[in-house]
N, C-alpha and C. Protein backbone atom coordinates (compact mmCIF):
# COMPACT_ATOMS: atom_id res chain seq x y z
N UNK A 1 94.12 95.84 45.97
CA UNK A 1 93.22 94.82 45.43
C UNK A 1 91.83 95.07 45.98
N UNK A 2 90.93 94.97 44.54
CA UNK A 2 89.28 94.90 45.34
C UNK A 2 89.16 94.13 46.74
N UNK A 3 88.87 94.19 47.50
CA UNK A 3 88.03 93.46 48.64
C UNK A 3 87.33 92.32 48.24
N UNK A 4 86.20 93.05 48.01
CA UNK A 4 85.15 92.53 47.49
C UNK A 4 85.55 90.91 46.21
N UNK A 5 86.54 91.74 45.56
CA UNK A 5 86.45 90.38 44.34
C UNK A 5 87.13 89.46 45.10
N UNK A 6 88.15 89.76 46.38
CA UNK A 6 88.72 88.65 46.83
C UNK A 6 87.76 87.91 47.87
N UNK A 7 87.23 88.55 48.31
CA UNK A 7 86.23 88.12 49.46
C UNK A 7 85.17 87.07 48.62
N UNK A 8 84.73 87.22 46.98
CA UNK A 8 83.67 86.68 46.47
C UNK A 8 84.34 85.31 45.80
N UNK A 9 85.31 85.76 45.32
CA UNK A 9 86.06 84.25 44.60
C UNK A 9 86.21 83.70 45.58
N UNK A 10 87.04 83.67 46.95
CA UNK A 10 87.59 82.79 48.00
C UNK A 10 86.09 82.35 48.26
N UNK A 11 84.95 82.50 48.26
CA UNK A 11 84.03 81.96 48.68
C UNK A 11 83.15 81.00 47.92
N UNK A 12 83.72 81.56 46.52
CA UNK A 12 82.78 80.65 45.36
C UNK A 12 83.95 79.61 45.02
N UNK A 13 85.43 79.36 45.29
CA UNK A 13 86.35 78.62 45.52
C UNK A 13 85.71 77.66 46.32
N UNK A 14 85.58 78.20 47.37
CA UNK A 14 85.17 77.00 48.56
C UNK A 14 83.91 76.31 48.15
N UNK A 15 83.28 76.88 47.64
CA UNK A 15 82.03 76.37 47.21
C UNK A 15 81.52 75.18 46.16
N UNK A 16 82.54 75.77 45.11
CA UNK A 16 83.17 74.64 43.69
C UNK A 16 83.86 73.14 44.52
N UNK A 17 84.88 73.71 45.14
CA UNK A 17 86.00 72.53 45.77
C UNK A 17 85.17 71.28 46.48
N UNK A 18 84.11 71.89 47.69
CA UNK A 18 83.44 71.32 48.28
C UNK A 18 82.44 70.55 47.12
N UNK A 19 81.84 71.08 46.43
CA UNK A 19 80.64 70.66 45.51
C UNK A 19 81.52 69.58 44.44
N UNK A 20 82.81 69.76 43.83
CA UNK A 20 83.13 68.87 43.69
C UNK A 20 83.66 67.31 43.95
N UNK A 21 84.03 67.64 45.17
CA UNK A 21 84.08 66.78 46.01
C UNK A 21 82.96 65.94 46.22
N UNK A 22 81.67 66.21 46.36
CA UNK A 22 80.55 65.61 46.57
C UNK A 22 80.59 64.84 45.41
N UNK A 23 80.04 65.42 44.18
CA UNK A 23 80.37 64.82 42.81
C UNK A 23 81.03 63.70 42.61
N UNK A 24 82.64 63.89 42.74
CA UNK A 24 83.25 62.94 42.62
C UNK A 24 83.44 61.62 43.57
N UNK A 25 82.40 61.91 44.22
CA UNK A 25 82.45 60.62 45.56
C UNK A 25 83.96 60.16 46.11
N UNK A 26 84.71 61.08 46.12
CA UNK A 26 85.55 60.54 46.64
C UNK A 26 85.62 59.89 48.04
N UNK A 27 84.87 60.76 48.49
CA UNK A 27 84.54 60.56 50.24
C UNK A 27 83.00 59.92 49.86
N UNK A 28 82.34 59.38 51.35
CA UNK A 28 80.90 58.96 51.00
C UNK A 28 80.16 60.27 51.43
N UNK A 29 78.63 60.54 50.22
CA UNK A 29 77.98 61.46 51.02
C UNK A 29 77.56 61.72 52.43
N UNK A 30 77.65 60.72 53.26
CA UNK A 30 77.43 61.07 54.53
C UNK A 30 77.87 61.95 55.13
N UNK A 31 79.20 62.48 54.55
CA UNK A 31 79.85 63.50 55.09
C UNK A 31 79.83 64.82 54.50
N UNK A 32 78.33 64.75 53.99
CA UNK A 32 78.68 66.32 53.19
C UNK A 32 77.15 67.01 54.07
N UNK A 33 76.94 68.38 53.93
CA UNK A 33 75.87 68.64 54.35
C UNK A 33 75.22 69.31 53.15
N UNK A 34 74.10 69.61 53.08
CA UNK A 34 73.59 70.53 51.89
C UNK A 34 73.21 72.34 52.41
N UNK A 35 73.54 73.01 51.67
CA UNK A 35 73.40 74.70 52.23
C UNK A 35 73.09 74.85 50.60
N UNK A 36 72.26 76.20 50.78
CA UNK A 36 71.72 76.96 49.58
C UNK A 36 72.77 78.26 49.26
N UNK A 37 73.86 77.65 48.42
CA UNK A 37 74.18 79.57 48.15
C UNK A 37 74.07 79.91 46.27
N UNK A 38 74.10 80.58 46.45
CA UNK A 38 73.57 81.50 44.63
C UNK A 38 72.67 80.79 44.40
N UNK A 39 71.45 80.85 45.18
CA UNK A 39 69.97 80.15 45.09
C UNK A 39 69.95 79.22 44.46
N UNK A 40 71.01 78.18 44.80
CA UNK A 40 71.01 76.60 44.46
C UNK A 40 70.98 75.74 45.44
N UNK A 41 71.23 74.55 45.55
CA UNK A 41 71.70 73.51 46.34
C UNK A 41 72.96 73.42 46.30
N UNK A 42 73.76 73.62 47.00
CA UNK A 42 75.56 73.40 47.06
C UNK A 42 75.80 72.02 47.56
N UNK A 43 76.70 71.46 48.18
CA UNK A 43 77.31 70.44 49.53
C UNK A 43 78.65 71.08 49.95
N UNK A 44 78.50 70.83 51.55
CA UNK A 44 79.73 70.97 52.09
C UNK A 44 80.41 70.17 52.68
N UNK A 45 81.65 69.10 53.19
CA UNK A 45 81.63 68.39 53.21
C UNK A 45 82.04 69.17 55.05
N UNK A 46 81.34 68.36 56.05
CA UNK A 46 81.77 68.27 57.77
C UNK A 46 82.80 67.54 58.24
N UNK A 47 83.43 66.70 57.12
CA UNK A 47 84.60 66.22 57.91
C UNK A 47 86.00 67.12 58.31
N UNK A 48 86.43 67.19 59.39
CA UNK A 48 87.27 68.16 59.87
C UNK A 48 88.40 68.40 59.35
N UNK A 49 88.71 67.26 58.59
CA UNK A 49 90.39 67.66 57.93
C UNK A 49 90.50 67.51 56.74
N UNK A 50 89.48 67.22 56.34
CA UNK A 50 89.01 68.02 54.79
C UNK A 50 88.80 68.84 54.64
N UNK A 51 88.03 69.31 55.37
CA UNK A 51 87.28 71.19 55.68
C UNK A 51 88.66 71.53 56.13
N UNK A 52 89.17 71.64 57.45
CA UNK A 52 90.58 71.98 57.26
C UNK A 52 91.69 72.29 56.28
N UNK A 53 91.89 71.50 55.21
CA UNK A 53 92.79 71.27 54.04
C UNK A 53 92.08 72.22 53.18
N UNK A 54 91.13 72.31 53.05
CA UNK A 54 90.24 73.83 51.99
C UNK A 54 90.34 74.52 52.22
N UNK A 55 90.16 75.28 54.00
CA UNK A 55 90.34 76.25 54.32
C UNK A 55 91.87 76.58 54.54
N UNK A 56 92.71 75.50 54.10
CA UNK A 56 93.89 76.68 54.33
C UNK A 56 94.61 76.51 52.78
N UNK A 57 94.30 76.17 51.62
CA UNK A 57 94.19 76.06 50.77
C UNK A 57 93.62 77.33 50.37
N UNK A 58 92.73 77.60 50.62
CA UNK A 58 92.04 78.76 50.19
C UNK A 58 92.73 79.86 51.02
N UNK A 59 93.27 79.74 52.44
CA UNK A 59 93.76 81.35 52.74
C UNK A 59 94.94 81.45 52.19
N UNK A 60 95.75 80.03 51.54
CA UNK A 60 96.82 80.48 50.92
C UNK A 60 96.79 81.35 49.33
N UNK A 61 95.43 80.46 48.76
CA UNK A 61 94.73 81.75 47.67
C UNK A 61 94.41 82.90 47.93
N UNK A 62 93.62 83.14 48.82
CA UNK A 62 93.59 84.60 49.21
C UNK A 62 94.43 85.84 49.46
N UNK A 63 95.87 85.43 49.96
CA UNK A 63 96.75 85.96 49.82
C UNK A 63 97.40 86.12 48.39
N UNK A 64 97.29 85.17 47.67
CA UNK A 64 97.86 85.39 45.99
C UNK A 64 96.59 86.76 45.54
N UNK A 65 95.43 86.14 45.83
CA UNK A 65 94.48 87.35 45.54
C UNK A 65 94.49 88.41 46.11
N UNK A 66 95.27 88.94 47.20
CA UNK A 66 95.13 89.98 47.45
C UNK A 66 96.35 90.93 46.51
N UNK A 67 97.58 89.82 46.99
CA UNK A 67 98.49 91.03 46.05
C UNK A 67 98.30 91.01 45.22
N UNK A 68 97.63 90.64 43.73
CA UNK A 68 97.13 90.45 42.43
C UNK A 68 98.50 89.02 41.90
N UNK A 69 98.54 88.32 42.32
CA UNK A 69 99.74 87.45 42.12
C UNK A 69 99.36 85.74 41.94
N UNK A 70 97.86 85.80 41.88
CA UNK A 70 97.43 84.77 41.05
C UNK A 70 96.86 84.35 39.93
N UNK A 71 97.48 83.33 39.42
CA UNK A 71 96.87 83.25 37.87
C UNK A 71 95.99 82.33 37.36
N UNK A 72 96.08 80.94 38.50
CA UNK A 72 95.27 80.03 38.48
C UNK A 72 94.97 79.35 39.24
N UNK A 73 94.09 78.81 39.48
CA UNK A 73 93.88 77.38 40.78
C UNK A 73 93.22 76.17 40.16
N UNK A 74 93.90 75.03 40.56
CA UNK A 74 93.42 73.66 40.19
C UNK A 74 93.05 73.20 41.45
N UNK A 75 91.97 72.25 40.78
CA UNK A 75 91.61 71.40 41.98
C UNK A 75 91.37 69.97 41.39
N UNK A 76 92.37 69.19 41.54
CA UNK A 76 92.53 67.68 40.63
C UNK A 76 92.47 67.12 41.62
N UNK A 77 91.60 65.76 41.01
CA UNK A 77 91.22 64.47 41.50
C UNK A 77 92.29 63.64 41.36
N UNK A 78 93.09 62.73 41.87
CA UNK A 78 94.10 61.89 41.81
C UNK A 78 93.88 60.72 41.79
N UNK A 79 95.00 59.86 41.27
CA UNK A 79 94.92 58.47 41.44
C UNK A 79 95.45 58.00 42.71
N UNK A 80 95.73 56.52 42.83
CA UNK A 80 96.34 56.05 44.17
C UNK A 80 97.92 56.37 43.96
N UNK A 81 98.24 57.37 42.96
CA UNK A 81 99.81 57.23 42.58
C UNK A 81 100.02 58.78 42.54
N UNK A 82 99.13 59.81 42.98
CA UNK A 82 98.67 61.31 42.78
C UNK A 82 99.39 62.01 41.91
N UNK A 83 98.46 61.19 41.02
CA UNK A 83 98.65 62.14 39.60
C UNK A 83 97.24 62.23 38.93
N UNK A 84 97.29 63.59 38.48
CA UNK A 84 96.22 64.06 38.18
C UNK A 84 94.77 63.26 37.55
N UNK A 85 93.99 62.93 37.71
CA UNK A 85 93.08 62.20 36.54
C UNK A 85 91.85 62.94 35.95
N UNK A 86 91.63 64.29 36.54
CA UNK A 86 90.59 64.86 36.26
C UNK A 86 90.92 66.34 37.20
N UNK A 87 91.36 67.83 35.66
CA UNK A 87 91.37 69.00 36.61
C UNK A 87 90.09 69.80 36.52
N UNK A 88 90.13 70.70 37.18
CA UNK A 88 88.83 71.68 37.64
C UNK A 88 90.03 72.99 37.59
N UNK A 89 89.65 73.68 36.23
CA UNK A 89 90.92 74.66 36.51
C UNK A 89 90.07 75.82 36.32
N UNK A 90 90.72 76.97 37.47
CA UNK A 90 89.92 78.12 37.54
C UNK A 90 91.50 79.68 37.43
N UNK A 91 90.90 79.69 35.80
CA UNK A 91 92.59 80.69 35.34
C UNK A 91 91.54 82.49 35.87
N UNK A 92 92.79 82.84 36.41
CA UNK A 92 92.35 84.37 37.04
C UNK A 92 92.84 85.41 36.06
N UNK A 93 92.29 86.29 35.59
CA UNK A 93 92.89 87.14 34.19
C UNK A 93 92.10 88.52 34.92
N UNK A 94 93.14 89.88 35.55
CA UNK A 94 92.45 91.27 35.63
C UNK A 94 92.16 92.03 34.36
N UNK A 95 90.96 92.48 33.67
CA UNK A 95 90.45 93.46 33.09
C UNK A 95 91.41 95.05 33.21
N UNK A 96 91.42 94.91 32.28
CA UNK A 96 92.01 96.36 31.74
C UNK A 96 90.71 97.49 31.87
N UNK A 97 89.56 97.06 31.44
CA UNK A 97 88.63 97.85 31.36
C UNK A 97 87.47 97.53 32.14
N UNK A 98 87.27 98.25 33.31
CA UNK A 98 86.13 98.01 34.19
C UNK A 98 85.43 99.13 34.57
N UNK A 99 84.06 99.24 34.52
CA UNK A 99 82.82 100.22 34.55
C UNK A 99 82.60 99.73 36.18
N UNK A 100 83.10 100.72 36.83
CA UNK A 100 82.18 100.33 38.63
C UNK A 100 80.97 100.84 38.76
N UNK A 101 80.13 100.97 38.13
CA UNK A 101 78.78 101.22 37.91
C UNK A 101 78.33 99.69 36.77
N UNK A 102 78.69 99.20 36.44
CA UNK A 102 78.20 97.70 36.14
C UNK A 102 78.30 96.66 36.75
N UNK A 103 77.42 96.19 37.05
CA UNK A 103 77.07 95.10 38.08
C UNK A 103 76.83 95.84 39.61
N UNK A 104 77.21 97.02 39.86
CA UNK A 104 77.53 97.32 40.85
C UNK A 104 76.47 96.71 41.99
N UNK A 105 75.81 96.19 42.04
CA UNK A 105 75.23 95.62 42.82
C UNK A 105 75.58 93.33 43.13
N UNK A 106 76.12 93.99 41.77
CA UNK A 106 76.68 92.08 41.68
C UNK A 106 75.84 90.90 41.39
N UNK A 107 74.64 91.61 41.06
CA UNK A 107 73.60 90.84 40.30
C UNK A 107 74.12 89.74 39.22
N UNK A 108 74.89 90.21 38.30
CA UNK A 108 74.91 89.21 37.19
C UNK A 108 76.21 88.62 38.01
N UNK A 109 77.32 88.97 38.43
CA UNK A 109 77.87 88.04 39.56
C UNK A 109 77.57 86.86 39.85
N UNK A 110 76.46 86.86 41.09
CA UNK A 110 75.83 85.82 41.81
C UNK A 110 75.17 85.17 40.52
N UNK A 111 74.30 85.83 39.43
CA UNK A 111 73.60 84.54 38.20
C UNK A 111 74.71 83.97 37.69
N UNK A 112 76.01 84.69 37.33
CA UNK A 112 76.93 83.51 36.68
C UNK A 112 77.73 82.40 38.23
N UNK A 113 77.81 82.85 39.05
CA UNK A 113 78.17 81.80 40.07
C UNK A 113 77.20 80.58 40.10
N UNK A 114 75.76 81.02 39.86
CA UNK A 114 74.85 80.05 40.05
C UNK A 114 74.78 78.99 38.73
N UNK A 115 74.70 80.17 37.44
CA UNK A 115 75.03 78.81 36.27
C UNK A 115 76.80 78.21 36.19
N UNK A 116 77.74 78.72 37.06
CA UNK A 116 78.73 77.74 37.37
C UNK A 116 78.19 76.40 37.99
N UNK A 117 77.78 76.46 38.85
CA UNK A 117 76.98 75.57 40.05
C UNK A 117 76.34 74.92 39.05
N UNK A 118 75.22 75.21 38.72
CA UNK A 118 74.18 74.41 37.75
C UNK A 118 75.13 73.71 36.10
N UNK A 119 75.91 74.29 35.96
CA UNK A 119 76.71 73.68 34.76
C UNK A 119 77.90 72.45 35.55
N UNK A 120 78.04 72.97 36.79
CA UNK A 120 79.11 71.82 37.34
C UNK A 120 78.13 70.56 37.62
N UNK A 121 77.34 70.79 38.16
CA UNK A 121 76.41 69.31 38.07
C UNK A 121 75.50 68.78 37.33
N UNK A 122 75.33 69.47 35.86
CA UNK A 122 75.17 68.90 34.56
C UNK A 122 76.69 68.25 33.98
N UNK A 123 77.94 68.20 34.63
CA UNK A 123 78.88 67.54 34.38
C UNK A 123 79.26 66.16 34.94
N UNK A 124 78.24 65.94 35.87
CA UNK A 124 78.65 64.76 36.86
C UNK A 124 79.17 63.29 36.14
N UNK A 125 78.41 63.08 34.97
CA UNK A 125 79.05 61.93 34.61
C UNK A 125 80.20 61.89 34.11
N UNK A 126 81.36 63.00 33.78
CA UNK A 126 82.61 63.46 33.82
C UNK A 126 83.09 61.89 35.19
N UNK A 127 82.66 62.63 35.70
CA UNK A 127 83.46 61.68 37.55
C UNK A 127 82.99 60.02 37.61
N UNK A 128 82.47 59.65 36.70
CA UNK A 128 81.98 58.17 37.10
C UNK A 128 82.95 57.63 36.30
N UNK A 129 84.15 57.85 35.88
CA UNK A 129 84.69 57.15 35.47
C UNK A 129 86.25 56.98 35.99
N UNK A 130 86.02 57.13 37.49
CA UNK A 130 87.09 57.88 38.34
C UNK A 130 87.81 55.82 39.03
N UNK A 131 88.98 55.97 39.36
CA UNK A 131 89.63 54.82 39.92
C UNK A 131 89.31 54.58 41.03
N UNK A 132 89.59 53.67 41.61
CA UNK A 132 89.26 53.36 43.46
C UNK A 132 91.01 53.79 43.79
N UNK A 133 90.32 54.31 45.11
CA UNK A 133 91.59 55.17 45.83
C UNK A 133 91.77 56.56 45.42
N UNK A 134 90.66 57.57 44.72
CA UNK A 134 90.91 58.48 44.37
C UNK A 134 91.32 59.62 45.63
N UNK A 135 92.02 60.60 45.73
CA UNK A 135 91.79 61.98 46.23
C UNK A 135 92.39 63.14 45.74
N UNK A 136 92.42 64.22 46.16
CA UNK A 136 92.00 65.49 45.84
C UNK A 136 93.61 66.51 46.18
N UNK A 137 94.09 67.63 45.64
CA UNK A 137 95.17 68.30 45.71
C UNK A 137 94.91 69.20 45.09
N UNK A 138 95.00 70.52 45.79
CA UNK A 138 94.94 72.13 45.14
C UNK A 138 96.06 72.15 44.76
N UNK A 139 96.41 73.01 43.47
CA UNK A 139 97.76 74.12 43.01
C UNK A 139 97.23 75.19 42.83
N UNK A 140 98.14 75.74 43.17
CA UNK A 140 98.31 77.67 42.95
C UNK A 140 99.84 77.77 42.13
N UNK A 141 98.63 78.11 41.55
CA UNK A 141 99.96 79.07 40.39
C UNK A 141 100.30 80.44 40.85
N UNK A 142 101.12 80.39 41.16
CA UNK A 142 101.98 82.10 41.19
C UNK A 142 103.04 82.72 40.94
N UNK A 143 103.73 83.31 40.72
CA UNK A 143 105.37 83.45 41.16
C UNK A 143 105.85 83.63 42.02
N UNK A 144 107.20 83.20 41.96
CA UNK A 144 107.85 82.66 42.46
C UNK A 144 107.92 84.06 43.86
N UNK A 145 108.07 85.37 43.58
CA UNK A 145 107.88 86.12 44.81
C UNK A 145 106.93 85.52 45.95
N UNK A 146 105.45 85.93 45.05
CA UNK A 146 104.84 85.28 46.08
C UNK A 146 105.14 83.72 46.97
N UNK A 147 105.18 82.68 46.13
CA UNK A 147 105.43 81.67 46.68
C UNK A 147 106.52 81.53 47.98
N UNK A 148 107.48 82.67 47.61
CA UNK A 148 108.73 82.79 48.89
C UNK A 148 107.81 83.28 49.89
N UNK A 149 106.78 83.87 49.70
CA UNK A 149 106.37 84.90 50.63
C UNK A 149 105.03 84.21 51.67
N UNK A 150 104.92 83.60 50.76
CA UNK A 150 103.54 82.43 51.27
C UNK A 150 104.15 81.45 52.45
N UNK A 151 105.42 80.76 51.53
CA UNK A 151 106.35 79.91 52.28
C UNK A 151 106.93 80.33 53.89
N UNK A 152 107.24 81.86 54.14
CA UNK A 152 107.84 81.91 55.23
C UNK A 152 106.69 82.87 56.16
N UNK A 153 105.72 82.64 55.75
CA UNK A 153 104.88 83.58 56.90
C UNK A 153 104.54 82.94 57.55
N UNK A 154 104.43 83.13 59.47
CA UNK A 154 104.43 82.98 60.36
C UNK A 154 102.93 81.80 60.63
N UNK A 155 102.23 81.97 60.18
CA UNK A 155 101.18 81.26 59.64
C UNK A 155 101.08 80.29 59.54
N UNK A 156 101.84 80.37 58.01
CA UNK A 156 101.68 79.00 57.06
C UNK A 156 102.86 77.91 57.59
N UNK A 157 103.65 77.83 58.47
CA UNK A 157 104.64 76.55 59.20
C UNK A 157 103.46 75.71 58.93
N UNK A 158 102.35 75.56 59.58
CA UNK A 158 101.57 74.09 59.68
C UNK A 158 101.39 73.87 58.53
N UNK A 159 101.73 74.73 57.43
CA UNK A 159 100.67 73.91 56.06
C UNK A 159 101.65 74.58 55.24
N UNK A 160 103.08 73.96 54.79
CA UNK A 160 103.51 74.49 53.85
C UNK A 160 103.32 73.78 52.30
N UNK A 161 103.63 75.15 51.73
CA UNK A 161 103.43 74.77 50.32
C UNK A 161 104.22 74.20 49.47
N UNK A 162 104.14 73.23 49.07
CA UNK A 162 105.36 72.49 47.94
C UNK A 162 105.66 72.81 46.83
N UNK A 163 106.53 73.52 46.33
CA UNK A 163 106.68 73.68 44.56
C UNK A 163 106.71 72.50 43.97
N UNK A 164 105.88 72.04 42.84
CA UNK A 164 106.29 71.19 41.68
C UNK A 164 106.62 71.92 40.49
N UNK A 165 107.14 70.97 39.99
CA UNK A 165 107.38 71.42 38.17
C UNK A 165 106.05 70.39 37.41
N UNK A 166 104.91 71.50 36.99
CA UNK A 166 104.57 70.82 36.45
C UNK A 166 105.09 70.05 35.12
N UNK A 167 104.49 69.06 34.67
CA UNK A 167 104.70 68.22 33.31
C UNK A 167 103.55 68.56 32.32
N UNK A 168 103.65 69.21 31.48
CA UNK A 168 102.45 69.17 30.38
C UNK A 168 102.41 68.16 29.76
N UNK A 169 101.09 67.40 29.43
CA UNK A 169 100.86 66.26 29.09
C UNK A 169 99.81 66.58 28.22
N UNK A 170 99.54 66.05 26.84
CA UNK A 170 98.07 66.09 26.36
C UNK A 170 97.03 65.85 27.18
N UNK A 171 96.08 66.41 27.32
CA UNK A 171 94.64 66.27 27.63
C UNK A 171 93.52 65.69 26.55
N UNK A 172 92.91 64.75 27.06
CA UNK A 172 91.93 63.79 25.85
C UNK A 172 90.76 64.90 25.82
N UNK A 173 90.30 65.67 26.40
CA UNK A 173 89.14 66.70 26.75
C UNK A 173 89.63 67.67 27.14
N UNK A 174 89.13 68.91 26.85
CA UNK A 174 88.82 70.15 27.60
C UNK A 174 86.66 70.91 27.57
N UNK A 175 86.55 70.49 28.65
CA UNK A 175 85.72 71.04 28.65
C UNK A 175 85.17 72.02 29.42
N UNK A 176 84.39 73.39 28.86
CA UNK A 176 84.33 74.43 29.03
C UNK A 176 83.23 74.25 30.67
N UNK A 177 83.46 75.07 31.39
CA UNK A 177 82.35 75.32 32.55
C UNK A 177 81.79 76.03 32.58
N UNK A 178 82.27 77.56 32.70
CA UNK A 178 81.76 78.86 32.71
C UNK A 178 83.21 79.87 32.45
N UNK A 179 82.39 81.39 32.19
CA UNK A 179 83.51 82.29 32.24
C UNK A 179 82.82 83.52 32.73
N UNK A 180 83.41 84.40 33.54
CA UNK A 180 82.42 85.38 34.03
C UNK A 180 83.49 86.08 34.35
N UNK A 181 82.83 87.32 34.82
CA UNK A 181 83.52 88.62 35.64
C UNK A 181 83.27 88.41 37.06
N UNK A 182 83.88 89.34 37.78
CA UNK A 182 83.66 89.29 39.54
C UNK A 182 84.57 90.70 39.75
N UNK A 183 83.72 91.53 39.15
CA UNK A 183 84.71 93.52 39.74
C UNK A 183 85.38 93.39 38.64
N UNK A 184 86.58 93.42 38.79
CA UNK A 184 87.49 93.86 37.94
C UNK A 184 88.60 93.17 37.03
N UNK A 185 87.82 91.82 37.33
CA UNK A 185 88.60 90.78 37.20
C UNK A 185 87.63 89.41 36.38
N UNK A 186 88.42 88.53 35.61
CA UNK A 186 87.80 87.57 35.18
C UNK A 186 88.21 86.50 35.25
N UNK A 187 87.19 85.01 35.11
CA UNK A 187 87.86 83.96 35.69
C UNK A 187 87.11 82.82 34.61
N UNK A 188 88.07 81.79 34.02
CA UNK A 188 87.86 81.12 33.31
C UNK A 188 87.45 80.07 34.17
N UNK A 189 86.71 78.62 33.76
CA UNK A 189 87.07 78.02 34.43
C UNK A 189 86.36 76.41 33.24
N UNK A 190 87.50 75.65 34.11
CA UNK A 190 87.03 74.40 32.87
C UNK A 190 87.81 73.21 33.58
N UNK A 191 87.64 71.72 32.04
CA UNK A 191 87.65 70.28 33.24
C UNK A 191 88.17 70.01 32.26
N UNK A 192 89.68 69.49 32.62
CA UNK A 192 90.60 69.10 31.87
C UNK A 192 90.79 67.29 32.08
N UNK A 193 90.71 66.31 31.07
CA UNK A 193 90.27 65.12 31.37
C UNK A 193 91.53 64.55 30.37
C-alpha cells in the first residue's frame, strides 16, 4: 500500500471528523481549537477523550488502509437512542489506472481537500436541525478478515471493535460533498440525511 495515500487520508479523516464535530455542536465550542490545514480554517476539538476516541478510530482505519481492506468510513451523528440521524460517508474505491507523474507533487490533492473543507462548511445548516442529546460513532466497513485481525491485535484490547449488521433504511437526502483522488486511490464522500 502507498504510504503516502495512507498517511494523507488518515489525516484529512481526522480533520473532517474533528471539523464536523465543531459544526454539529455537539460538544460546546469551547472545546475546539482552530489550526490552518489545506490553507483553511479547520477546528480541533482538546477534549481528551474525544481526541482519544478519533485517534484510535482512525488507527483502526489505518490499518484497513494499509492492507487495502477498506471500503468505507462513516462518521454519524446520533440520537439519545444511537441511531444514526445524520451520515458523513467517506466510500474508498482503488484506481485501476494511475499516472505517478500526476499530481506528483499533490497539488491538486491538497486543492480538493481544501474545497472538501470549504464545501463541508457551506453545509452547516444540514446540522441545525439536530436533537438534544446528540453524539457521534465511527464505522468501518471491511471484511470480515480484516475485522478478525483488527479484533485480536495486541493493541486494540482497550478499544475493541463491535460488529453490527447494518439496517438499510431510506434516506430523505443524499447530498454530494466532494470526490477526488489521493495517489492511487479515490474517495467519495457525502451526507446522508
Amino acid at each position: 500500500m502507498d504510504c503516502s495515500f495512507v498517511d494523507i487520508t488518515t489525516e484529512f479523516l481526522a480533520v473532517a471528523f474533528h471539523t464536523i464535530l465543531y459544526y454539529s455542536h455537539i460538544y460546546p465550542n469551547s472545546i475546539f481549537e482552530t489550526r490552518r490545514k489545506y490553507n483553511v480554517v479547520v477546528y480541533n476539538c482538546i477534549h481528551p477523550e474525544v481526541s482519544q476516541y478519533i485517534s484510535l478510530c482512525l488507527k483502526s482505519v489505518r490499518e484497513c488502509l494499509k492492507s487495502g481492506q477498506l471500503r468505507r468510513v462513516v462518521f454519524a451523528i446520533t440520537n439519545d437512542a444511537y441511531e444514526p440521524v445524520i451520515k458523513f460517508v467517506f466510500d474508498v474505491f482503488k484506481s485501476d489506472h494511475f499516472d505517478e507523474t500526476n499530481d506528483a507533487y499533490l497539488i491538486q490533492t491538497e486543492q480538493n481537500l481544501r474545497a472538501f473543507c470549504l464545501h463541508l462548511s457551506s453545509n452547516v445548516d444540514k446540522l441545525k436541525c439536530l436533537p438534544d442529546d446528540c453524539s457521534f460513532t465511527v464505522y468501518i466497513h471491511t471484511n470480515e478478515t480484516m475485522a478478525v485481525s483488527l479484533s485480536v491485535a495486541p493493541d486494540s484490547e482497550e478499544f475493541p471493535l463491535v460488529e453490527i449488521c447494518e439496517i438499510n433504511k431510506e434516506n430523505e437526502a443524499i447530498i454530494p460533498l466532494r470526490s477526488f483522488s489521493i495517489r492511487n486511490h479515490s474517495i467519495e464522500s457525502y451526507i446522508e440525511l
